[in-house]
Protein backbone atom coordinates (compact mmCIF):
# COMPACT_ATOMS: atom_id res chain seq x y z
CA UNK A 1 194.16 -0.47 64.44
CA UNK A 2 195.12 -3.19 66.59
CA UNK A 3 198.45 -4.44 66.49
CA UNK A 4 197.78 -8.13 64.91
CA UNK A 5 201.26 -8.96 63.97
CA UNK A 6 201.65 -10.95 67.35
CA UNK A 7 201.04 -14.17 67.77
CA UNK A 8 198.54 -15.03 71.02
CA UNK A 9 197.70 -17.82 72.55
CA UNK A 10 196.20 -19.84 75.31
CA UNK A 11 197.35 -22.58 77.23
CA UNK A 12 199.58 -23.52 73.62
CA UNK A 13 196.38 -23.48 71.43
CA UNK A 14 195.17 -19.96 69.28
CA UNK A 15 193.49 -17.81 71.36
CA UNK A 16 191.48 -17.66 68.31
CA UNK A 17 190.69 -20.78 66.15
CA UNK A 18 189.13 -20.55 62.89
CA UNK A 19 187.81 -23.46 61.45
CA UNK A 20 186.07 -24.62 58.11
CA UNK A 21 183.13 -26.41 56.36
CA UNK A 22 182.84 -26.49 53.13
CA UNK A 23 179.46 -25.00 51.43
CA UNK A 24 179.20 -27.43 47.70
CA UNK A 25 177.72 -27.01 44.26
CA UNK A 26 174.39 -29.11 44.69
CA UNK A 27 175.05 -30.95 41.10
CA UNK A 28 178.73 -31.47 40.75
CA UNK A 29 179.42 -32.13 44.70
CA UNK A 30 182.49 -29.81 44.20
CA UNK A 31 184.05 -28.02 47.38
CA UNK A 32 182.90 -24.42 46.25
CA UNK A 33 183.66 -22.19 49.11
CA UNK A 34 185.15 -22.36 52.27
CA UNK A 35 182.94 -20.87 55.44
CA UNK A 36 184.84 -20.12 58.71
CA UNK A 37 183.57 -20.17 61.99
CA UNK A 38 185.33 -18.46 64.95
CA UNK A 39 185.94 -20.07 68.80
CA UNK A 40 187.82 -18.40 71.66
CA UNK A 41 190.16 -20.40 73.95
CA UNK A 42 190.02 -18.44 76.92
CA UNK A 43 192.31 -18.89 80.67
CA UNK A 44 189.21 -19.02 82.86
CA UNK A 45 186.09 -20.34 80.52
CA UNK A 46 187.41 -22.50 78.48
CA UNK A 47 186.71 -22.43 74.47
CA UNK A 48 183.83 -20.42 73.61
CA UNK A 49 181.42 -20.88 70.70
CA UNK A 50 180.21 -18.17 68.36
CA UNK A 51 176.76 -18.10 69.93
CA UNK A 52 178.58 -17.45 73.72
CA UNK A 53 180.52 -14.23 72.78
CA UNK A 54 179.57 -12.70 69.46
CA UNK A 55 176.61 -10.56 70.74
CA UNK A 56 178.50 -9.12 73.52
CA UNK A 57 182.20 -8.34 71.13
CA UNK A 58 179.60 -6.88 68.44
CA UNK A 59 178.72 -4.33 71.34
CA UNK A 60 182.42 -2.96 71.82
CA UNK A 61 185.70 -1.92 70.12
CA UNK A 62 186.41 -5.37 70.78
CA UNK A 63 184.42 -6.74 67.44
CA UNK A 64 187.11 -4.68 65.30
CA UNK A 65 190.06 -6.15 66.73
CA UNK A 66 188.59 -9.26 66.41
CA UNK A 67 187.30 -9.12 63.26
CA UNK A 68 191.09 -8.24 62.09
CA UNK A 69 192.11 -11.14 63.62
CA UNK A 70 190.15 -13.50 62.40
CA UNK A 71 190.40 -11.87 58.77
CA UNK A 72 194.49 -12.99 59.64
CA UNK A 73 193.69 -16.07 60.47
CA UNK A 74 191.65 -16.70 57.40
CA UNK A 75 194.94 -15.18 55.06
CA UNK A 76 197.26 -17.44 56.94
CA UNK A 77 194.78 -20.30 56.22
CA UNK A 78 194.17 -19.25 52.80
CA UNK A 79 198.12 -19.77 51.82
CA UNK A 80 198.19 -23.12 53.64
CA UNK A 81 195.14 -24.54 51.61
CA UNK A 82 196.74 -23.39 48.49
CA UNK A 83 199.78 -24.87 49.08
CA UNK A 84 197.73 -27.89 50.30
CA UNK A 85 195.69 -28.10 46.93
CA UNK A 86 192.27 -27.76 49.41
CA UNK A 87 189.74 -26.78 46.36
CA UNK A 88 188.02 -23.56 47.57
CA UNK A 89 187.04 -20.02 45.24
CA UNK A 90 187.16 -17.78 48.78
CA UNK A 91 187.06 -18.31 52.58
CA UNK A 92 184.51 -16.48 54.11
CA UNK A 93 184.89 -14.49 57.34
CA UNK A 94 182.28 -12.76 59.72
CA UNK A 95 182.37 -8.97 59.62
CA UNK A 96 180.70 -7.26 62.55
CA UNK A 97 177.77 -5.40 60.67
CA UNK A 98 178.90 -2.09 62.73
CA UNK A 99 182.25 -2.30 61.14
CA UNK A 100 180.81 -1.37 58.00
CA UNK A 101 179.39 2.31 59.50
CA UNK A 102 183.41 3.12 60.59
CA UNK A 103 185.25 5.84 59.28
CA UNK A 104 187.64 4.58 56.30
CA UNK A 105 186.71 1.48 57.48
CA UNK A 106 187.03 -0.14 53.87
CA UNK A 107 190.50 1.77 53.82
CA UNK A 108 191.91 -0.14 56.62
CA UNK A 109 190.42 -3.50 55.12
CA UNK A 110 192.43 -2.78 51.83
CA UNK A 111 195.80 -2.07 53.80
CA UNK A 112 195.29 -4.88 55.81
CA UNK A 113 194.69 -7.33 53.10
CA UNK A 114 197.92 -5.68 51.00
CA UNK A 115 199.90 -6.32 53.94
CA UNK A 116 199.49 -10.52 53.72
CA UNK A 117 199.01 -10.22 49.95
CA UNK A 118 195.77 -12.00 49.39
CA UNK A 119 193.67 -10.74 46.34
CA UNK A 120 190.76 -9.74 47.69
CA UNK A 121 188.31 -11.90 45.88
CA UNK A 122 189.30 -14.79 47.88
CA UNK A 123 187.35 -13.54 50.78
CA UNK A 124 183.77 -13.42 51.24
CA UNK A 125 182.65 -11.33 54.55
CA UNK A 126 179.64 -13.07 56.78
CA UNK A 127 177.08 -10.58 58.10
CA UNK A 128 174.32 -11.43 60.40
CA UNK A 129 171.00 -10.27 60.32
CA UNK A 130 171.66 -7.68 61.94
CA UNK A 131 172.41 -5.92 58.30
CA UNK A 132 168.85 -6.08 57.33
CA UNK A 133 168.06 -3.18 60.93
CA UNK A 134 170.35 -0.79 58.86
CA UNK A 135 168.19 1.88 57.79
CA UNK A 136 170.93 4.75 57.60
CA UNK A 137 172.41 3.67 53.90
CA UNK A 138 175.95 3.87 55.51
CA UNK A 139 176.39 0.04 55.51
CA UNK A 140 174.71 -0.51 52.08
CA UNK A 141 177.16 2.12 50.56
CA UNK A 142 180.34 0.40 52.10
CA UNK A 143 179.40 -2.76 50.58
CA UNK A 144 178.55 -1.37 47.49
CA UNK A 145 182.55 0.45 47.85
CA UNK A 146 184.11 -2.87 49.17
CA UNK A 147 182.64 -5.19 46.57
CA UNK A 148 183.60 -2.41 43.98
CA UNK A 149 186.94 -4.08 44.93
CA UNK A 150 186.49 -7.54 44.57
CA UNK A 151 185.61 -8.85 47.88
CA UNK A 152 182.48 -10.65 48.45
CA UNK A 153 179.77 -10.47 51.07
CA UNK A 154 177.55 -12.97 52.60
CA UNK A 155 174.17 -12.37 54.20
CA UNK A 156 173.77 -15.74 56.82
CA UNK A 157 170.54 -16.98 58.63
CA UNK A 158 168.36 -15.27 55.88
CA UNK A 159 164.43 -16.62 56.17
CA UNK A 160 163.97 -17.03 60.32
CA UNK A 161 160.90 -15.69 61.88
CA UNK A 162 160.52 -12.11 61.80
CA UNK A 163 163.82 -11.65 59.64
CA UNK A 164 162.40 -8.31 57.47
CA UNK A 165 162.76 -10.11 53.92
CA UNK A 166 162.38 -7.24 51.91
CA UNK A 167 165.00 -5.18 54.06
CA UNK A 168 166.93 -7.67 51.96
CA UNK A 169 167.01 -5.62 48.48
CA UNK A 170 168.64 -2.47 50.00
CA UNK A 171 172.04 -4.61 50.22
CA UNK A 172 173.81 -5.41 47.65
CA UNK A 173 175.58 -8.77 48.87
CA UNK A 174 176.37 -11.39 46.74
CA UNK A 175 175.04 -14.31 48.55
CA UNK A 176 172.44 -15.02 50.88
CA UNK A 177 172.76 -18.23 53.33
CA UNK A 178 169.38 -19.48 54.02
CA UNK A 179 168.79 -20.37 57.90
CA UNK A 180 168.69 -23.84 58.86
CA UNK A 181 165.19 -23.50 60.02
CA UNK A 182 164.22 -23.39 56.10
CA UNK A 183 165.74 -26.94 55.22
CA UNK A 184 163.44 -28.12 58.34
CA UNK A 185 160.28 -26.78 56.56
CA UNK A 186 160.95 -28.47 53.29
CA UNK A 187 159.07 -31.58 54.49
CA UNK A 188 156.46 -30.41 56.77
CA UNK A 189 153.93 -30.38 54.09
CA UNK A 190 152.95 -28.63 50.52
CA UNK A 191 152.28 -25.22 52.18
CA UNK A 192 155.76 -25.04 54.27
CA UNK A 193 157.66 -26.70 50.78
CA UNK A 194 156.18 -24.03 48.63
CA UNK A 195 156.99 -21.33 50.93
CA UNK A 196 160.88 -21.86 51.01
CA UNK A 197 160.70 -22.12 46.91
CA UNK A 198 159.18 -19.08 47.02
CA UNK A 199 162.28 -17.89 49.49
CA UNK A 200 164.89 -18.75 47.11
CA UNK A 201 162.82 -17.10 44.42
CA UNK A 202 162.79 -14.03 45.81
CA UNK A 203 166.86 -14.43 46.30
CA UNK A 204 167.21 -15.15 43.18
CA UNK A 205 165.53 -12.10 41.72
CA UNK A 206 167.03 -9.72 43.12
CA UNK A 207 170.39 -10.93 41.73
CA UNK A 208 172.13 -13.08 44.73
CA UNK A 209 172.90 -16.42 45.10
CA UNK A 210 171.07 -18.33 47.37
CA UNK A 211 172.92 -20.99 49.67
CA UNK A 212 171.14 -23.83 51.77
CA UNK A 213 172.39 -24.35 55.36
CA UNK A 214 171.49 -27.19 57.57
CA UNK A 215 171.36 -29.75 54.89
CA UNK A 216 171.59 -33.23 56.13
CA UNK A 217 170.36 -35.93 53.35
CA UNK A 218 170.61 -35.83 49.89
CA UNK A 219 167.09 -35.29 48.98
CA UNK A 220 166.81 -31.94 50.55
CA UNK A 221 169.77 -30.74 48.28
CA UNK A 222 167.91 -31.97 45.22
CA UNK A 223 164.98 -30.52 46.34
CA UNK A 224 166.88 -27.26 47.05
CA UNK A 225 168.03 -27.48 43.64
CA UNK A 226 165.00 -28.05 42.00
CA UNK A 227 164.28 -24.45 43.48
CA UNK A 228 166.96 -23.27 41.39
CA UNK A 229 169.78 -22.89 45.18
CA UNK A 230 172.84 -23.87 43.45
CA UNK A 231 174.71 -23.94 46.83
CA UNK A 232 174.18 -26.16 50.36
CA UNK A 233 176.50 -26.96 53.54
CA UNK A 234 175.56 -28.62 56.97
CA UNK A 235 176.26 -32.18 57.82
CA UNK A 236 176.02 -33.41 54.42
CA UNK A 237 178.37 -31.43 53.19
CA UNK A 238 180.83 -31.89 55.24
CA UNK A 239 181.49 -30.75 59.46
CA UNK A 240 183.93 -27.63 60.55
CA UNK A 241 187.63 -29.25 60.62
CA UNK A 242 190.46 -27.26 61.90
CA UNK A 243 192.78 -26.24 59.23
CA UNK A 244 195.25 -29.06 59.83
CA UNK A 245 192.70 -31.56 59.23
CA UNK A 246 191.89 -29.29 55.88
CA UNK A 247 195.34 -30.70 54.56
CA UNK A 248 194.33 -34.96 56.27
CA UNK A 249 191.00 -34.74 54.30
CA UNK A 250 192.54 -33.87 51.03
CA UNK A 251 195.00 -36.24 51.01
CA UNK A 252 195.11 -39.66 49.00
């Protein structure tokens, strides 16, 4: 395991900055969960986004170490916003899906966690599609071993084209984040509307909780709603804030 107890950083910032957006209950407007999103601030290219370096890290060791990281980051966070009053039930973090097929990987989690003393309840783990390629059983038993123990897991970008839907059922994970692409289809017309109901039906049946991304006006969430998706984030909700400005927007 890499040795996370250092500090690093670039240039005086975190060579690794989380931050947060919060994902709200449709009908009370409550600050439900907390979902993190990972940048690099690297010497020669600057601050990278997700969508610049997670394909390549999720093809190395390097994903594990900085998965561990970020899971540190997240703790660290975690104690602030309590202290802070920040209203949140768990932070979620990404999780390399090829973390979940290592050896007494689940182990390592638990020690880990132990080690910063956070209950592990308060975090919810972010896979990409990627899960739903699995075909082995190995990842879809280490979920099953890891929730056994409280923590949570998070399906994102569920419902873009050619995403296997029914791949979807082999996994137990407790909540499934709908792409942004479905909140565009809502209005396209009766055909397109229908469709994403049905979507959030099927995520509702086989026992998850279904979350709305991309939402940017109020009606969308209702109409969500109405579809029985108790859950929504994008712009409406509120925009990723660096965990300082966690502690600003909370205060009187």
């Amino acid at each position: 395991m890499a040795d996370i107890s250092m500090p690093t950083t670039v240039g005086g910032l975190r060579a690794i900055e989380l931050k947060y957006r919060a994902i709200r209950e449709i009908a009370s407007g409550r600050q439900a969960f907390l979902q993190s999103r990972t940048q690099l601030n690297t010497p020669g290219l600057g601050t990278l986004m997700p969508e610049n370096f997670r394909e390549i890290a999720d093809m190395s060791t390097q994903a594990t170490d900085l998965f561990l990281l970020e899971v540190t980051q997240a703790i660290q966070a975690h104690e602030n916003f309590t202290k802070w009053d920040v209203p949140f039930d768990w932070i979620s973090v990404y999780m390399p899906v090829h973390y979940l097929q290592q050896i007494a990987c689940d182990r390592i989690l638990m020690e880990h966690c132990r080690k910063y003393g956070i209950m592990y309840n308060r975090l919810c783990f972010a896979l990409s599609g990627a899960l739903l390629l699995e075909t082995d059983g190995i990842a879809a038993r280490t979920i099953r071993i890891l929730h056994g123990y409280g923590f949570h897991f998070m399906l994102t970008g569920f419902g873009t084209q050619n995403c296997p839907v029914m791949r979807l059922t082999d996994f137990p994970v407790d909540y499934v984040m709908l792409s942004p692409e479905m909140t565009h289809y809502l209005s396209r017309d009766q055909r397109s509307h229908n469709a994403v109901g049905s979507v959030v039906g099927f995520v509702n049946e086989i026992g998850a909780v279904p979350i709305a991304d991309g939402v940017t006006e109020s009606h969308q969430a209702e109409m969500f709603y109405e579809f029985s998706c108790p859950y929504c984030t994008g712009s409406l909700a509120g925009d990723y804030l660096a965990e300082s400005e966690m502690k600003r927007d909370t205060d009187p």
